[in-house]
C-alpha atoms as a PDB file:
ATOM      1  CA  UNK A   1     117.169 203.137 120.268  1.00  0.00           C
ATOM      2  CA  UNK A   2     117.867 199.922 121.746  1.00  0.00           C
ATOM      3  CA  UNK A   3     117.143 199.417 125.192  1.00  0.00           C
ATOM      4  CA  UNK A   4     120.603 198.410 126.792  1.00  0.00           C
ATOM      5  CA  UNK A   5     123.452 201.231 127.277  1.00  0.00           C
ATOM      6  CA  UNK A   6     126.203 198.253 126.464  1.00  0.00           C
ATOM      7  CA  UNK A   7     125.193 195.519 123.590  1.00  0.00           C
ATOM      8  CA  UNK A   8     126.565 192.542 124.194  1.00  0.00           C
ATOM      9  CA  UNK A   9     129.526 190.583 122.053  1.00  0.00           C
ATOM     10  CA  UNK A  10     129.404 191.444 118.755  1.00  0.00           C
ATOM     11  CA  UNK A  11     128.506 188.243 116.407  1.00  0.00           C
ATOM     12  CA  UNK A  12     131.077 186.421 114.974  1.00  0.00           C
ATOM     13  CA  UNK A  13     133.721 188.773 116.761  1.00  0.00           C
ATOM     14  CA  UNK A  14     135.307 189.667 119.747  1.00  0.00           C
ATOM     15  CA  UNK A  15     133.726 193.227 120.244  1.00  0.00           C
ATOM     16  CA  UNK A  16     131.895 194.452 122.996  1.00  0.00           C
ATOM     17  CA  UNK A  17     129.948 196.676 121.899  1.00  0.00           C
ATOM     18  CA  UNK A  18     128.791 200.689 122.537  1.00  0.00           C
ATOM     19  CA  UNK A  19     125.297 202.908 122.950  1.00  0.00           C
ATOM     20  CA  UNK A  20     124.985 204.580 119.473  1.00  0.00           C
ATOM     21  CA  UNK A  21     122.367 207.209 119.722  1.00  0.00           C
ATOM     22  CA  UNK A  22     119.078 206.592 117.515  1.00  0.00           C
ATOM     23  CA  UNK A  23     114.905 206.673 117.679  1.00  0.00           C
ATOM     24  CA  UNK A  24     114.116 203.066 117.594  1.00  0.00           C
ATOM     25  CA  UNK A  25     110.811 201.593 118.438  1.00  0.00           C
ATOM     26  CA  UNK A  26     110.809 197.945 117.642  1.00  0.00           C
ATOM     27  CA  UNK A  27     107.859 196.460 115.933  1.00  0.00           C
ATOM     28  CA  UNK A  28     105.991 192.928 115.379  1.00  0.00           C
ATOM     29  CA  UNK A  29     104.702 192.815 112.375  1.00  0.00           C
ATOM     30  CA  UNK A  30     101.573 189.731 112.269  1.00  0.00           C
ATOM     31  CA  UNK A  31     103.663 187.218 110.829  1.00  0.00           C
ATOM     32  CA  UNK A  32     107.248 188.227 111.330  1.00  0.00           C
ATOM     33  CA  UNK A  33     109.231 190.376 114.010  1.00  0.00           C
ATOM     34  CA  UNK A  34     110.851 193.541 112.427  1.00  0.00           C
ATOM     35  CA  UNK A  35     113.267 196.166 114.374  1.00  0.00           C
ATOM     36  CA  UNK A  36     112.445 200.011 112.662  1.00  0.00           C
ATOM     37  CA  UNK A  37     114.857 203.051 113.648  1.00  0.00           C
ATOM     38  CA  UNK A  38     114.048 206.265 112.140  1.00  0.00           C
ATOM     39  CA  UNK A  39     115.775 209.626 111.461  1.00  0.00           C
ATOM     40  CA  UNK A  40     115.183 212.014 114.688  1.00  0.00           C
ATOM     41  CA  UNK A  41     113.962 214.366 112.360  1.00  0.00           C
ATOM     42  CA  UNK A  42     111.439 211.660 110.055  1.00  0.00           C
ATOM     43  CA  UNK A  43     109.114 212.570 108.232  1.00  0.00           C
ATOM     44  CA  UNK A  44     109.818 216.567 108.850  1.00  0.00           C
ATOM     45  CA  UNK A  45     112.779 215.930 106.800  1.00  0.00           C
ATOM     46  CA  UNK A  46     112.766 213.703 103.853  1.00  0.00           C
ATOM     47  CA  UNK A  47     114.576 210.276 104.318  1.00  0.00           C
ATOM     48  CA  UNK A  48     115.876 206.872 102.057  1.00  0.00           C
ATOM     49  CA  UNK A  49     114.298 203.361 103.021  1.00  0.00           C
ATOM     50  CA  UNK A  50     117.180 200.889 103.548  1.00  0.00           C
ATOM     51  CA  UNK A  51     116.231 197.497 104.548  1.00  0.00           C
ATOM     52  CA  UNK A  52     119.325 196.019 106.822  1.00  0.00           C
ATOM     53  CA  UNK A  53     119.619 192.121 106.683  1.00  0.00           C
ATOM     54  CA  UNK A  54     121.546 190.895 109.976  1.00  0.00           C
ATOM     55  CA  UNK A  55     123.947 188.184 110.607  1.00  0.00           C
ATOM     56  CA  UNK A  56     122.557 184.814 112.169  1.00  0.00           C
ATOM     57  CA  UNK A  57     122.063 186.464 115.400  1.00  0.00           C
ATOM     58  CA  UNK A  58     118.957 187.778 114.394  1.00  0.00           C
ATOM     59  CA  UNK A  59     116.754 191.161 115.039  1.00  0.00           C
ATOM     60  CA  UNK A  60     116.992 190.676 119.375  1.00  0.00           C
ATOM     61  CA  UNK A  61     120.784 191.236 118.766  1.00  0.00           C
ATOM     62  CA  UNK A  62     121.740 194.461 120.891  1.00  0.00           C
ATOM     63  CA  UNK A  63     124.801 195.047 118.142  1.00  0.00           C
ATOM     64  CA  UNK A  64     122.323 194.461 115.211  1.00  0.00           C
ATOM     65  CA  UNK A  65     119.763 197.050 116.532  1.00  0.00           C
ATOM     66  CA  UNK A  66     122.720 199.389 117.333  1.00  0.00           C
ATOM     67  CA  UNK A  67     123.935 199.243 113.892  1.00  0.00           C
ATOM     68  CA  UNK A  68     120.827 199.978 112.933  1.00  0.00           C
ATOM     69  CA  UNK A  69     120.541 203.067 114.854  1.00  0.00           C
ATOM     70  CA  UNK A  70     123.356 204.567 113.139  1.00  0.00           C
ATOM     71  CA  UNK A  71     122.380 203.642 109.553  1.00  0.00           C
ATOM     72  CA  UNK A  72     119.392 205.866 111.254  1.00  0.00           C
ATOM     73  CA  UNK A  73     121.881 208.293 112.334  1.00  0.00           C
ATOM     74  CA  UNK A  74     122.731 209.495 108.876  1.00  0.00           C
ATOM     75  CA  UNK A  75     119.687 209.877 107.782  1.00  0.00           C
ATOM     76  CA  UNK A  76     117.824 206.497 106.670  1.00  0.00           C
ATOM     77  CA  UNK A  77     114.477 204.910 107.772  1.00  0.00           C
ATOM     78  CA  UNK A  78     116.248 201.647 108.723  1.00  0.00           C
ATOM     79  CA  UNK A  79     113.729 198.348 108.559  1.00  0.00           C
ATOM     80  CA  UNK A  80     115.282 195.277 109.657  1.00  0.00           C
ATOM     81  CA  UNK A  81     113.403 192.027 109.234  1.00  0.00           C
ATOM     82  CA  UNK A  82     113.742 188.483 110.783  1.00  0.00           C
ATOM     83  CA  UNK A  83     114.766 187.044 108.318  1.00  0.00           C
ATOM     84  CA  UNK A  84     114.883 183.571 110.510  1.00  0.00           C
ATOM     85  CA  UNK A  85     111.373 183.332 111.150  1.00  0.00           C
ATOM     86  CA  UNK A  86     112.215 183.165 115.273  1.00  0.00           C
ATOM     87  CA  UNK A  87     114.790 181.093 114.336  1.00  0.00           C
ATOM     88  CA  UNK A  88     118.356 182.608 115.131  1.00  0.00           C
ATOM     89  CA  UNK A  89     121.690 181.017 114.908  1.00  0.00           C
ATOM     90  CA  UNK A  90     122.570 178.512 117.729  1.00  0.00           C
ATOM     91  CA  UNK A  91     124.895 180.307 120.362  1.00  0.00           C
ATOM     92  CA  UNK A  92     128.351 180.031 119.263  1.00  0.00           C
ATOM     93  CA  UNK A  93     129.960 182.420 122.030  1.00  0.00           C
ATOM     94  CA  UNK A  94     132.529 179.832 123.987  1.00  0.00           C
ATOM     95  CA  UNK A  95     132.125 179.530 127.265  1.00  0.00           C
ATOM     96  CA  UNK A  96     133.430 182.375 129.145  1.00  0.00           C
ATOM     97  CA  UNK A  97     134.449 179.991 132.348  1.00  0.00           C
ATOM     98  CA  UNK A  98     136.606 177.570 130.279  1.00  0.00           C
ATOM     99  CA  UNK A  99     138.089 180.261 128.113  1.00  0.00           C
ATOM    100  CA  UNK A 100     139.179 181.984 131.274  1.00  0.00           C
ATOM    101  CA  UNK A 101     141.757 179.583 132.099  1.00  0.00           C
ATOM    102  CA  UNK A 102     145.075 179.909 131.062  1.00  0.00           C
ATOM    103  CA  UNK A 103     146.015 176.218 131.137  1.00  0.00           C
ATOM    104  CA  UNK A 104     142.790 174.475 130.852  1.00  0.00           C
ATOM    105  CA  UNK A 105     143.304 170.307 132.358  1.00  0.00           C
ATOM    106  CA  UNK A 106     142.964 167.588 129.915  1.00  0.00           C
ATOM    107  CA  UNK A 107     139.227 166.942 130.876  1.00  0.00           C
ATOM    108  CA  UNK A 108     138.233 170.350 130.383  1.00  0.00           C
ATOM    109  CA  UNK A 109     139.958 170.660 126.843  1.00  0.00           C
ATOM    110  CA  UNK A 110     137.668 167.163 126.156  1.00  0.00           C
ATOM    111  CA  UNK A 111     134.750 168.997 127.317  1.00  0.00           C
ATOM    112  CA  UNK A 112     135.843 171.989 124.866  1.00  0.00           C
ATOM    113  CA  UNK A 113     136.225 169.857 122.032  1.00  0.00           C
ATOM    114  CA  UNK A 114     132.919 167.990 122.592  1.00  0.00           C
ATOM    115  CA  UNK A 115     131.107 171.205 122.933  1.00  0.00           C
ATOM    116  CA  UNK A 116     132.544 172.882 120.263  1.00  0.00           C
ATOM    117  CA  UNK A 117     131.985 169.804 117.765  1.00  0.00           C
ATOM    118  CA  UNK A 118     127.666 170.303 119.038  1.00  0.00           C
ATOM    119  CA  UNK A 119     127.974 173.965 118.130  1.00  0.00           C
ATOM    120  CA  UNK A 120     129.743 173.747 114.847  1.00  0.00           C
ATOM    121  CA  UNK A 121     127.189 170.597 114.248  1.00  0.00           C
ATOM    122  CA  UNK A 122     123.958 172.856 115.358  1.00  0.00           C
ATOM    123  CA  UNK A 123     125.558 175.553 113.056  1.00  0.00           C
ATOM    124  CA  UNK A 124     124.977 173.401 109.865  1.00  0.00           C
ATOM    125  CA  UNK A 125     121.968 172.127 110.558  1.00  0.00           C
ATOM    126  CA  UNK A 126     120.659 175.494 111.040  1.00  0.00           C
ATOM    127  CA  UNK A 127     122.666 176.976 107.690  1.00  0.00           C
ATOM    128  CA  UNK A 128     120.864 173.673 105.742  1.00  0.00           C
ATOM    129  CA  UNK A 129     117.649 175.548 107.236  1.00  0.00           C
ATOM    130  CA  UNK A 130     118.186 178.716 106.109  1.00  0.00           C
ATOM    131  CA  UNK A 131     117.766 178.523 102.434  1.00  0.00           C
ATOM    132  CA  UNK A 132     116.925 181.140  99.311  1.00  0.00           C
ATOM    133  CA  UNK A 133     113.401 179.710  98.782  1.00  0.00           C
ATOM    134  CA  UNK A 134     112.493 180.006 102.304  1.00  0.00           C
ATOM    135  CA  UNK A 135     114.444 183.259 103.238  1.00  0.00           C
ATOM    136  CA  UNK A 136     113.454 185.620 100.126  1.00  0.00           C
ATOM    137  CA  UNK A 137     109.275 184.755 100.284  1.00  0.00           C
ATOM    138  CA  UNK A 138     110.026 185.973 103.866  1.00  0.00           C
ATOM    139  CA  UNK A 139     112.198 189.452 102.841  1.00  0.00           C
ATOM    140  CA  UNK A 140     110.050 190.223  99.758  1.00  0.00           C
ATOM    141  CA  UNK A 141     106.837 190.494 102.050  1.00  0.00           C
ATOM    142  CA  UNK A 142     108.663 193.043 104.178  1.00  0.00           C
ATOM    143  CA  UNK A 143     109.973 195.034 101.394  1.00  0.00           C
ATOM    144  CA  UNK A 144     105.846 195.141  99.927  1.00  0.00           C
ATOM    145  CA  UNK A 145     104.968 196.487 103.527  1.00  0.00           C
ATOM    146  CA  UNK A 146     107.763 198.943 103.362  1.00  0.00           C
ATOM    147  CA  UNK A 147     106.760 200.418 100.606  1.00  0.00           C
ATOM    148  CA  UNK A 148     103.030 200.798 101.768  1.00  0.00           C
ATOM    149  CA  UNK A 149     104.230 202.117 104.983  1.00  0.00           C
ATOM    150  CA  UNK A 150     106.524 204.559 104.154  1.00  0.00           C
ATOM    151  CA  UNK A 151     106.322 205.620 101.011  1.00  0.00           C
ATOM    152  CA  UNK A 152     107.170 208.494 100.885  1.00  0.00           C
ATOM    153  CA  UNK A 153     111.216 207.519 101.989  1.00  0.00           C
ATOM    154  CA  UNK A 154     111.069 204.805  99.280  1.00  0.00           C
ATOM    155  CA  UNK A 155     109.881 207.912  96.589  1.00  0.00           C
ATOM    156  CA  UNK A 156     112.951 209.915  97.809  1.00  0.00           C
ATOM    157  CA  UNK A 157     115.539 207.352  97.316  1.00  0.00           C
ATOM    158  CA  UNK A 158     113.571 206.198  94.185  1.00  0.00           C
ATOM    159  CA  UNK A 159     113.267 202.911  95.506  1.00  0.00           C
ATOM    160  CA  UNK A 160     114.926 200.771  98.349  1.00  0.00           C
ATOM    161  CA  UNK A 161     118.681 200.597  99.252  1.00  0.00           C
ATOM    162  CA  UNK A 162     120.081 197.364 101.417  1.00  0.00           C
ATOM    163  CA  UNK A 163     122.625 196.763 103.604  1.00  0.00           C
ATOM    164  CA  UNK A 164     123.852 193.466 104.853  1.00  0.00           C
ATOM    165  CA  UNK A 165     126.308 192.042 107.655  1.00  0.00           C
ATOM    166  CA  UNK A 166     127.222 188.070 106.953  1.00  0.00           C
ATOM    167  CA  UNK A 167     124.356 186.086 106.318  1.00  0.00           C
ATOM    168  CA  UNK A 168     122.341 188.689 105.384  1.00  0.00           C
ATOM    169  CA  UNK A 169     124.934 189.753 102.792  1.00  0.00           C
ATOM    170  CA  UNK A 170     124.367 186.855 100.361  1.00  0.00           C
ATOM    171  CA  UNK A 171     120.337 188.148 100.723  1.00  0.00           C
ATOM    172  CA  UNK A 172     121.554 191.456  99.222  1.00  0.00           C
ATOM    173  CA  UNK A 173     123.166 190.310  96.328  1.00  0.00           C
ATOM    174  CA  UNK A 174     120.232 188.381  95.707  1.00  0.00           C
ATOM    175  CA  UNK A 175     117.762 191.079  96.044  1.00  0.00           C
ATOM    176  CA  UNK A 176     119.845 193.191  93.924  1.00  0.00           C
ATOM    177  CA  UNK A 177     119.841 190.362  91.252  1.00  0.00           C
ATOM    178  CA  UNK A 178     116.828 189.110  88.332  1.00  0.00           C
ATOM    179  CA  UNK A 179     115.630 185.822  90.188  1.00  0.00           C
ATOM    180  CA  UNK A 180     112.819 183.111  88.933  1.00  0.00           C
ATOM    181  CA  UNK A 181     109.624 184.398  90.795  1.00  0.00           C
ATOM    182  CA  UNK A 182     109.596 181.085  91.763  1.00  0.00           C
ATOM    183  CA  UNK A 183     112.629 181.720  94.359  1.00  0.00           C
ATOM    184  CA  UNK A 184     112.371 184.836  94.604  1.00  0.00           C
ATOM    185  CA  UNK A 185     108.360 184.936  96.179  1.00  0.00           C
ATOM    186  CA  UNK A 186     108.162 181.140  96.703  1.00  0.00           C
ATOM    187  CA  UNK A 187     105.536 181.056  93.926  1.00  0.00           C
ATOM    188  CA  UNK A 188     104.514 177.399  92.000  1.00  0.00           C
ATOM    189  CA  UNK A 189     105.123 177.203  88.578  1.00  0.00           C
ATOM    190  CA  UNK A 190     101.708 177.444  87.566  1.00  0.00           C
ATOM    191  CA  UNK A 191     101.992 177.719  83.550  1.00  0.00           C
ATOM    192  CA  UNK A 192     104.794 175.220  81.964  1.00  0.00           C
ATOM    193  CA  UNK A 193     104.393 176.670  78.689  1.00  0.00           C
ATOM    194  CA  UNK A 194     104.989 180.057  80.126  1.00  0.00           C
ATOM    195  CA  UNK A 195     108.298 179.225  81.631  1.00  0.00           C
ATOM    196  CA  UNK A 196     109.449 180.880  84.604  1.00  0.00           C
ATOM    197  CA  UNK A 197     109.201 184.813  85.335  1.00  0.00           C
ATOM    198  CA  UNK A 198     111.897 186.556  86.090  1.00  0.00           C
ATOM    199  CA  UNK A 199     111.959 189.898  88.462  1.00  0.00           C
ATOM    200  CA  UNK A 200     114.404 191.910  89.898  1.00  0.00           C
ATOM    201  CA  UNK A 201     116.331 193.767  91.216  1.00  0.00           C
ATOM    202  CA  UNK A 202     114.117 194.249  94.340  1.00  0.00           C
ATOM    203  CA  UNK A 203     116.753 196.955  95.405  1.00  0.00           C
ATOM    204  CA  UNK A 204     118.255 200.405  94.067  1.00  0.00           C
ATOM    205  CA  UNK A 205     121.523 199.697  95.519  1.00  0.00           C
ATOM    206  CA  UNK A 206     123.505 197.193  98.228  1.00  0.00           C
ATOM    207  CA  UNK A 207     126.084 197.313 100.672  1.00  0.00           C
ATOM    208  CA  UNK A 208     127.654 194.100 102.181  1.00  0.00           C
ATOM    209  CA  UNK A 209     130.684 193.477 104.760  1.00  0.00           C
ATOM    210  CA  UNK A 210     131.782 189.556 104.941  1.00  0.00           C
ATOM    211  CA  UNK A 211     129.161 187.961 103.605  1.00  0.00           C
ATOM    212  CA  UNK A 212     128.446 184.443 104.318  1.00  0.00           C
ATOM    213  CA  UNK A 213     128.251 181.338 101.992  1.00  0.00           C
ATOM    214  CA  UNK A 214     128.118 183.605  98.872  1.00  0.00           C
ATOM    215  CA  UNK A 215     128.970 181.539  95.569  1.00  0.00           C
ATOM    216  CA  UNK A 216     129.843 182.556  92.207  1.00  0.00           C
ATOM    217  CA  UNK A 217     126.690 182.397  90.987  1.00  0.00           C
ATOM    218  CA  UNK A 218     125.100 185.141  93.218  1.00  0.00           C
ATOM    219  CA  UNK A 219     127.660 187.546  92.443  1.00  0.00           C
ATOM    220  CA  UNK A 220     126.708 186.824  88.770  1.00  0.00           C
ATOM    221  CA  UNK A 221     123.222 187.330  88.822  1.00  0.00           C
ATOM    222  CA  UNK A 222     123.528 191.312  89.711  1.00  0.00           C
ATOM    223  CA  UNK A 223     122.173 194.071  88.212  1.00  0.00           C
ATOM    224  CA  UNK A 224     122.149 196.628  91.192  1.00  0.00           C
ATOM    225  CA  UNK A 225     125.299 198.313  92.223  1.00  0.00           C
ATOM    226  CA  UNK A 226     126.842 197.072  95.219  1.00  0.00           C
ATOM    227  CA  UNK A 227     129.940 197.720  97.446  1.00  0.00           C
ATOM    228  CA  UNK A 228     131.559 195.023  99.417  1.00  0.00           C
ATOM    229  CA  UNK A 229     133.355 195.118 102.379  1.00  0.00           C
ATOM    230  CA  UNK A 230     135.411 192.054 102.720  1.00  0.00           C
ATOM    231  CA  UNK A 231     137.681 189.838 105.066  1.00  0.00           C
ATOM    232  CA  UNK A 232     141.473 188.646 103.810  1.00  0.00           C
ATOM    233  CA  UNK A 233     141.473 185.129 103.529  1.00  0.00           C
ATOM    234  CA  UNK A 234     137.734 184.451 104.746  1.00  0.00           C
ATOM    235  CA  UNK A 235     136.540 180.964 104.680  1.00  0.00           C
ATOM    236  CA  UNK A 236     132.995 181.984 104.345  1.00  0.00           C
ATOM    237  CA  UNK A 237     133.148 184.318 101.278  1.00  0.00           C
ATOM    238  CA  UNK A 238     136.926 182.512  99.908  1.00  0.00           C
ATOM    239  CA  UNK A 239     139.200 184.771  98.043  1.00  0.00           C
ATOM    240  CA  UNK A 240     138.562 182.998  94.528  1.00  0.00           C
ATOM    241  CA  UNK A 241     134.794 182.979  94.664  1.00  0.00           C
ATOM    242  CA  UNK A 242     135.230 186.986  95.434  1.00  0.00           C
ATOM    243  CA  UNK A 243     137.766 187.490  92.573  1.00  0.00           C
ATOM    244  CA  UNK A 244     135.810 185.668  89.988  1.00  0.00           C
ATOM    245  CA  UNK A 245     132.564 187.237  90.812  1.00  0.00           C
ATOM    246  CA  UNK A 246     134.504 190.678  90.643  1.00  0.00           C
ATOM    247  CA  UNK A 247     135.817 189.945  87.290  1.00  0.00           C
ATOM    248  CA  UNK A 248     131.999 189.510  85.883  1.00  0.00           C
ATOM    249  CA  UNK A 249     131.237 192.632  87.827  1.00  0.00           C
ATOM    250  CA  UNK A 250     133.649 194.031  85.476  1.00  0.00           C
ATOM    251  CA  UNK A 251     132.992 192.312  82.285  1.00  0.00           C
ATOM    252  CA  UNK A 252     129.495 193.354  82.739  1.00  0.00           C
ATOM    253  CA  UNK A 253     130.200 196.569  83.616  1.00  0.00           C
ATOM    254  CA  UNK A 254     127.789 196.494  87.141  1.00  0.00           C
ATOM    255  CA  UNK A 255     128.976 199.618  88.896  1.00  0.00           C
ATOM    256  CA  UNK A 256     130.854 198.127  92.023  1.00  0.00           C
ATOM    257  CA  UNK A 257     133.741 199.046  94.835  1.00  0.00           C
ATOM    258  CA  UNK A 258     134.963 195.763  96.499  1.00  0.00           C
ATOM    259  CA  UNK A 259     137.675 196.780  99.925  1.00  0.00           C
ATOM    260  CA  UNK A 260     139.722 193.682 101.310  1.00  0.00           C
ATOM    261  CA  UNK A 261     140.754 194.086 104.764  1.00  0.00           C
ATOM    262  CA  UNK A 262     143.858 191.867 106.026  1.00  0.00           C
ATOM    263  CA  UNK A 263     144.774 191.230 109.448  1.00  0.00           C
ATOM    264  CA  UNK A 264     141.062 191.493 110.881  1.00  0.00           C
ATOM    265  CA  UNK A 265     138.317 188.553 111.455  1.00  0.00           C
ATOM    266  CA  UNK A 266     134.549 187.939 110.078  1.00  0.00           C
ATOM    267  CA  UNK A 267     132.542 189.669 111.583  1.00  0.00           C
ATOM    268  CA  UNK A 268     134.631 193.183 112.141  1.00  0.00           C
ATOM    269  CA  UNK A 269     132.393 195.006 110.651  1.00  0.00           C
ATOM    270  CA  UNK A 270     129.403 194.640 113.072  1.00  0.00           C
ATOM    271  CA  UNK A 271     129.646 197.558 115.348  1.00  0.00           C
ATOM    272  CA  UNK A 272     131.526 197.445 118.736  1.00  0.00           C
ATOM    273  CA  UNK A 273     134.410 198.839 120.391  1.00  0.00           C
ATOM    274  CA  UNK A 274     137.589 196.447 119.834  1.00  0.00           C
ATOM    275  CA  UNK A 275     140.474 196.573 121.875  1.00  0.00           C
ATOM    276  CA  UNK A 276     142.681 195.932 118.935  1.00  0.00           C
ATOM    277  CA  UNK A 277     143.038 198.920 116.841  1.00  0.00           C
ATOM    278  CA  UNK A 278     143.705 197.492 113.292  1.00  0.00           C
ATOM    279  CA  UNK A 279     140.029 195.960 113.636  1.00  0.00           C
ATOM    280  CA  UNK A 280     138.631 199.910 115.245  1.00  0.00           C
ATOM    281  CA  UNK A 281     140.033 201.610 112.285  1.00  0.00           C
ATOM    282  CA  UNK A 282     139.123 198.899 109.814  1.00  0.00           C
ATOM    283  CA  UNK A 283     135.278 198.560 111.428  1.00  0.00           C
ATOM    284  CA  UNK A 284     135.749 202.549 110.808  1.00  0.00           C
ATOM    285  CA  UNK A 285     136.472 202.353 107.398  1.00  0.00           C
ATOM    286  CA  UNK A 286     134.219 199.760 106.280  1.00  0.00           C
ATOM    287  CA  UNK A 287     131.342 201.730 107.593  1.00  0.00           C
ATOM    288  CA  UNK A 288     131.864 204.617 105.582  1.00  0.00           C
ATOM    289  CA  UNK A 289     132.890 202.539 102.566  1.00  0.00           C
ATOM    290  CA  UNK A 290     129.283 201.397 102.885  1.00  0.00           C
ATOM    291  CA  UNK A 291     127.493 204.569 104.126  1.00  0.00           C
ATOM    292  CA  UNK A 292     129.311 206.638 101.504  1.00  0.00           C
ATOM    293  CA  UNK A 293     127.890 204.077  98.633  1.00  0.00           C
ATOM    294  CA  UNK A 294     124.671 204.665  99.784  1.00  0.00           C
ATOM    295  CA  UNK A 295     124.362 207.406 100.121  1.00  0.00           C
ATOM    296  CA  UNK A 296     126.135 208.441  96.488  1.00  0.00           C
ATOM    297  CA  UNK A 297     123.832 205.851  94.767  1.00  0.00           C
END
């Protein structure tokens, strides 16, 4: 299990977080860093693969590897890659100092402004890094390993299940979509008269909870079933862009469970203990919305 009895903040939320019992040795794979938690009882009991795609924060994350302990908990050989390539999210936590004061001076709400401007501005320039054709080459060689390495929990699940907390939740959709190979394993076009070949889904089923900088068109190119655990009112995954893409799910008949929460922020998913308890009980409830798709699928 992770190392620390306390994670730290939760990303992109104001939890601090709790121990969640688990077996967790961490692993660096040659080319990539990749956190593993199994099942106490792996391999003397038979177990599902699920490959768990993080937010920005990255595989180092105490709350990240502590989700991934419980995912492990229940009963799942939990692989989570770096799906940065050692490159993380810039900070975005506030500084605790300033935020202390109740009735920060007019130079110090200056310095707040300036700093937060550099972190919002670090923030896109890593986001413009972070791109399909980069990120899925990356996840697709983990998922090959995976399947080398344990094999066996990918025959018992009859292939791979996927979970994903913000960023990584756009990577599930597109896993469980039918991508150009040329995204989807950052292979050339070699052939023009060929055209481009198409493969997918990479994944048996997916689970997301406020997904970030999902569009339209990655809801639309699904084929795997996937539940969705969502934020009211959530710049990052906008009500209309969720709606639309839920009314192809249903055109096309993709099996699919989409739960809105109101009154909580991105990020409430990740696990932590909150001091406010509409977030606790809706953190609660989005983790066996996704655990209970899973695990059914």
């Amino acid at each position: 299990m992770a190392d620390d009895d306390v994670a730290t903040k939760a990303p992109e939320s104001d939890a601090q977080g709790s121990l969640v019992a688990g077996d967790t040795p961490a692993q660096d794979g040659p080319s990539m860093g990749v956190y593993i938690t199994k099942p106490s009882d792996y391999p003397h009991l038979p177990s599902k693969l699920l490959l768990l795609l993080s937010s920005g924060t990255g595989i180092h994350s105490k709350n990240n590897q502590l989700q991934a302990d419980k995912y492990a908990s229940e009963g799942f050989v939990v692989v989570m890659p770096d799906q940065f390539a050692g490159d993380p999210a810039p900070n975005t936590a506030t500084d605790p100092n300033a935020a202390s004061e109740e009735n920060p001076s007019i130079i110090e709400k200056v310095k707040m402004g300036f700093a937060d401007t550099a972190k919002s501005f670090m923030i896109d320039m890593w986001l413009a890094r972070q791109t399909p054709e980069k990120v899925l080459p990356l996840l697709h060689k983990v998922i090959e390993g995976a399947k080398d390495e344990f094999a066996d929990a990918v025959a018992n699940g009859d292939g791979i299940y996927a979970v994903g907390y913000c960023f990584g939740g756009k990577y599930v959709l597109l896993l469980g979509s039918e991508l150009p190979d040329t995204v989807a394993k950052g292979q050339a076009l070699k052939d023009e008269e060929k055209g481009v070949v198409k493969s997918g889904p990479q994944i048996r089923a997916g689970a997301i909870a406020h997904g970030t900088m999902i569009t339209k068109e990655d809801i639309e190119g699904l084929k795997a079933p996937v539940t969705m655990a969502c934020t009211e009112n959530d710049q990052l995954f906008p009500d209309d862009v969720r709606k639309e893409g839920q009314k192809y799910l249903v055109d096309k008949e993709i099996p699919h469970e989409i739960q809105v929460f109101p009154g909580v922020p991105h990020g409430f998913a990740v696990i932590g203990e909150y001091d406010d308890a509409t977030i606790k009980d809706a953190q609660k409830a989005a983790f066996e919305q996704m655990l209970s798709w899973l695990k059914s699928h």
